[in-house]
N, C-alpha and C. Protein backbone atom coordinates (compact mmCIF):
# COMPACT_ATOMS: atom_id res chain seq x y z
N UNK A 1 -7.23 15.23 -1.44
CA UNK A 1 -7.20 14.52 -0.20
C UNK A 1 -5.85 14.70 0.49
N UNK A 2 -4.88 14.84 -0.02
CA UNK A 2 -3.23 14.65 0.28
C UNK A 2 -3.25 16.37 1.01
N UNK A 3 -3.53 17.15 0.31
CA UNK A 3 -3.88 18.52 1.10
C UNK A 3 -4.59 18.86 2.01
N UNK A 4 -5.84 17.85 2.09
CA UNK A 4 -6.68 18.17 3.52
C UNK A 4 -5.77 17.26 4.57
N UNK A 5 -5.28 16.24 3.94
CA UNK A 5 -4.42 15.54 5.12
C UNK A 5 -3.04 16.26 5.78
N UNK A 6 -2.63 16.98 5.11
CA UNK A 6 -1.41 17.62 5.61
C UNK A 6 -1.85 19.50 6.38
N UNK A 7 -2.82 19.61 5.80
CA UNK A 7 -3.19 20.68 6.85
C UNK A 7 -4.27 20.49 8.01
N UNK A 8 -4.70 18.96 8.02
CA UNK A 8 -4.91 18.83 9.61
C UNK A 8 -3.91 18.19 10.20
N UNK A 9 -2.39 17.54 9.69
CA UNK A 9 -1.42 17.72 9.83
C UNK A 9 -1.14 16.16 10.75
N UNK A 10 -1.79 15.47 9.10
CA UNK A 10 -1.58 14.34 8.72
C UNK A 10 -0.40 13.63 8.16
N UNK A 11 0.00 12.69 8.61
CA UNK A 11 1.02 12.32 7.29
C UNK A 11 0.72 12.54 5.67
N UNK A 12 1.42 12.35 4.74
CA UNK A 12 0.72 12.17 3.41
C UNK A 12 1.74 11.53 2.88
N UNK A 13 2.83 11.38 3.31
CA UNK A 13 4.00 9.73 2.93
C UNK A 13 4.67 9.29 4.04
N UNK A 14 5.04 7.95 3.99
CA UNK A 14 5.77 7.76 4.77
C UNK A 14 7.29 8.18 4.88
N UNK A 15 7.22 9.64 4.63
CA UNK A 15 8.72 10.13 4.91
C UNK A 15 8.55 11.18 6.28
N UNK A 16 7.17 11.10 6.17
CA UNK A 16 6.24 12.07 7.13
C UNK A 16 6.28 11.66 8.45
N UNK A 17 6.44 10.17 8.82
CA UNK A 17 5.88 9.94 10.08
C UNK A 17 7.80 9.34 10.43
N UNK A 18 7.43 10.27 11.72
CA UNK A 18 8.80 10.08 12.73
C UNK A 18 8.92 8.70 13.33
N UNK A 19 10.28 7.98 13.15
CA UNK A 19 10.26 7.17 14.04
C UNK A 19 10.75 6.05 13.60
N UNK A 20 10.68 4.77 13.66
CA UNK A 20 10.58 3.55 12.96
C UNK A 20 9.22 2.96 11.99
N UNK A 21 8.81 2.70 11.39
CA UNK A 21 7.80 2.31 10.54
C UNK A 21 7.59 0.18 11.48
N UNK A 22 6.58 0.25 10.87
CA UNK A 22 6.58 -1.27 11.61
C UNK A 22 7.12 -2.21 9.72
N UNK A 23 7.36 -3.36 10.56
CA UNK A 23 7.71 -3.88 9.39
C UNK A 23 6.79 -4.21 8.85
N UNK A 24 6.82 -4.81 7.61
CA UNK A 24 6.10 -4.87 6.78
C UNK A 24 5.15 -6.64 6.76
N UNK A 25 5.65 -7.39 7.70
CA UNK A 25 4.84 -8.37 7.97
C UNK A 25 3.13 -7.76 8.75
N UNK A 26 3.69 -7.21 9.76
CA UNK A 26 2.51 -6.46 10.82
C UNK A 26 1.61 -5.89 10.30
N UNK A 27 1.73 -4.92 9.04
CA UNK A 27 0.87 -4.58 8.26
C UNK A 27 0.20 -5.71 7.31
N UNK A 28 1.03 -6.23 6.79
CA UNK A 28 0.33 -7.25 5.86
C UNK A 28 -0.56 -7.86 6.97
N UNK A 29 -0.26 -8.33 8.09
CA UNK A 29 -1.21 -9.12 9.16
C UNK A 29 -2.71 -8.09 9.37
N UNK A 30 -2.19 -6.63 9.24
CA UNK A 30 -3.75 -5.86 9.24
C UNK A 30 -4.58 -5.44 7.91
N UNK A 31 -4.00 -5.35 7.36
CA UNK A 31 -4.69 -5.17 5.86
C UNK A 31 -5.66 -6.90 5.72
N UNK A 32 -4.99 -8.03 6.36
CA UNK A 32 -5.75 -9.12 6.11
C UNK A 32 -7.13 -9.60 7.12
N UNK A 33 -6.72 -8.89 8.13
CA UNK A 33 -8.13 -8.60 8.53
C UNK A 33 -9.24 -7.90 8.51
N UNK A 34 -9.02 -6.84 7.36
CA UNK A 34 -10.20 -6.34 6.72
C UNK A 34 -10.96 -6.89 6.48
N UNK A 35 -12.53 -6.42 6.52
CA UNK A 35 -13.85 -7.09 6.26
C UNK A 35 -13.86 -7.19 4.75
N UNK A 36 -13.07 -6.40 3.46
CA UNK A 36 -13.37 -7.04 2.36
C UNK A 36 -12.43 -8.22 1.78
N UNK A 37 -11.92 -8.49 2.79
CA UNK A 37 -10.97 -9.62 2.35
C UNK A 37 -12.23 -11.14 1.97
N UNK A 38 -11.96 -11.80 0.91
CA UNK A 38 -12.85 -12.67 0.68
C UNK A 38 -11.95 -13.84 0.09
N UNK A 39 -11.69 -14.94 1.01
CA UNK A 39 -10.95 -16.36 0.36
C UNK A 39 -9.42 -15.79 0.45
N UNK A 40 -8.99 -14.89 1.17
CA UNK A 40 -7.87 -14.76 1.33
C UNK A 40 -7.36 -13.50 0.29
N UNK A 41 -8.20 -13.07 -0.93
CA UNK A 41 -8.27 -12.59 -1.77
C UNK A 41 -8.66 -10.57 -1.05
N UNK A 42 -7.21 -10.15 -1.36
CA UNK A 42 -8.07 -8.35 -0.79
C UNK A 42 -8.82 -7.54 -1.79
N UNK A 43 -9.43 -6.86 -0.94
CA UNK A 43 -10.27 -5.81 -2.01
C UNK A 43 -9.83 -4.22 -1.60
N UNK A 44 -9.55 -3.05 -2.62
CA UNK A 44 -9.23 -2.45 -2.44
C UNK A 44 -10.10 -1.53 -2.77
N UNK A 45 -10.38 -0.21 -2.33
CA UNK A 45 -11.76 0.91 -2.82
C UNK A 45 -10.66 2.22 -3.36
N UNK A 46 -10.41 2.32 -4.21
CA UNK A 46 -9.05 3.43 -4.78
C UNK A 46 -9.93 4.85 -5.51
N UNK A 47 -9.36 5.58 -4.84
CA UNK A 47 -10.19 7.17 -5.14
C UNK A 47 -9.15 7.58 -6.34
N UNK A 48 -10.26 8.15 -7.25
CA UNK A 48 -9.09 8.81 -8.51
C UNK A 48 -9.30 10.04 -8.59
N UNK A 49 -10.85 10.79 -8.23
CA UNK A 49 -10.76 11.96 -7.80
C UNK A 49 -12.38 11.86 -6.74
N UNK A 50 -12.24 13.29 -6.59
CA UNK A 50 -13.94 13.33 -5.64
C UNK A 50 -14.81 13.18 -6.09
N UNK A 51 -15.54 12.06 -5.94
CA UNK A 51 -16.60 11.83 -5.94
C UNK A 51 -16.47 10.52 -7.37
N UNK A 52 -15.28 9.94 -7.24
CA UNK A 52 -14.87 8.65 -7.88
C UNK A 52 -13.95 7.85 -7.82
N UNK A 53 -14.48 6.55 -7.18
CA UNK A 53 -13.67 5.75 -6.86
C UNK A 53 -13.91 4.15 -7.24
N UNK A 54 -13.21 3.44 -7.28
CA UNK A 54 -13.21 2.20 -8.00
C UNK A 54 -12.97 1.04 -7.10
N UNK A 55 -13.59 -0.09 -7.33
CA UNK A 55 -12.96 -1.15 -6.39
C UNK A 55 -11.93 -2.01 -7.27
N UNK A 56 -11.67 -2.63 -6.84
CA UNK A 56 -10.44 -3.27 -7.26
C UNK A 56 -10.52 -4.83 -6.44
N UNK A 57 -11.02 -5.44 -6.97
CA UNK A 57 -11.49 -7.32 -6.09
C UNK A 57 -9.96 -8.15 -6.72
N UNK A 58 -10.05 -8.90 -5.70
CA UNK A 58 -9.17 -10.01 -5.97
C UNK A 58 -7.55 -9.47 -6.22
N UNK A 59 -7.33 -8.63 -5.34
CA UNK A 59 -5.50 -8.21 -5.50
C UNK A 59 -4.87 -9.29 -4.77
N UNK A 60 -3.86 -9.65 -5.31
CA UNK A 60 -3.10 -10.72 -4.76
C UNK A 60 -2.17 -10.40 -3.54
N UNK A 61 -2.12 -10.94 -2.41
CA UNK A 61 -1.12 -10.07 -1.52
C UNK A 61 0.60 -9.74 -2.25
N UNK A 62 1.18 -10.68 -2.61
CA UNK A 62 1.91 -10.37 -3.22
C UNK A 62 2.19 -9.08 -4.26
N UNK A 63 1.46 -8.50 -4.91
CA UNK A 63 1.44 -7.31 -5.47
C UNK A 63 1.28 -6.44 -4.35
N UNK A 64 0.69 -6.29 -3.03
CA UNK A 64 0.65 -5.00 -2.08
C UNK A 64 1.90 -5.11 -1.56
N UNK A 65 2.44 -6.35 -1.33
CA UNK A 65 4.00 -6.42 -0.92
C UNK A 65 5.08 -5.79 -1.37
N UNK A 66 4.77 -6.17 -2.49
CA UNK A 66 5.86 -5.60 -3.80
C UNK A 66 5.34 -3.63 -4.08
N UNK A 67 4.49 -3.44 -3.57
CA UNK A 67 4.01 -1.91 -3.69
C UNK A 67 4.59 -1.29 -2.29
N UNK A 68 3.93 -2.07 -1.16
CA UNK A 68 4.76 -1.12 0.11
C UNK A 68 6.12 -1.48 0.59
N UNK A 69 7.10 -2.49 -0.15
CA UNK A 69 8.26 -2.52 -0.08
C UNK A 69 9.09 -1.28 -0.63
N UNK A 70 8.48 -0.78 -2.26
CA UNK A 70 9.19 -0.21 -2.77
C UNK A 70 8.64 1.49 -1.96
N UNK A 71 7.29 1.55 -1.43
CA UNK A 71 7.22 2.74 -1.09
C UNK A 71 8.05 3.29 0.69
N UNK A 72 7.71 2.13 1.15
CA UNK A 72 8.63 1.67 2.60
C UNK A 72 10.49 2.15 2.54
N UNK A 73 10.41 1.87 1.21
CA UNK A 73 12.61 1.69 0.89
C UNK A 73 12.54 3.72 0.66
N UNK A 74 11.65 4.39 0.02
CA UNK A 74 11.73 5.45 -0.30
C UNK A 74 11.99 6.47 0.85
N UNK A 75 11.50 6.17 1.83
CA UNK A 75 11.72 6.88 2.88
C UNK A 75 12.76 7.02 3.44
């Protein structure tokens, strides 16, 4: 996936995209309006390869915080 994204010339990290990044409240505000959000609780659909992928119910926001902080600082 990371290869079809970069040769239609996609980002594939955020070291990729020019500019300022938004902070990290703004996102948390859109990830929570996803339709699998349930009780405040997110759901995530995570690909491990083609043609398999897993859900993942009940992630706490706090753990996506603590994931796109540290991937956010890398850039």
């Amino acid at each position: 996936m990371k290869r079809h994204f970069a040769e239609v010339g996609l980002p594939t990290s955020p070291s990729d995209i020019s500019g300022p990044l938004p902070g990290l409240d703004p996102i948390m505000e859109l990830i929570a309006q996803d339709k699998k959000v349930k009780r405040g609780m997110l759901t995530f659909i995570l690909v491990r390869a083609i043609g398999s992928a897993v859900i993942e119910t009940g992630v706490e926001e706090h753990e996506v915080r603590v994931f796109l902080n540290e991937k956010l600082a890398r850039r």
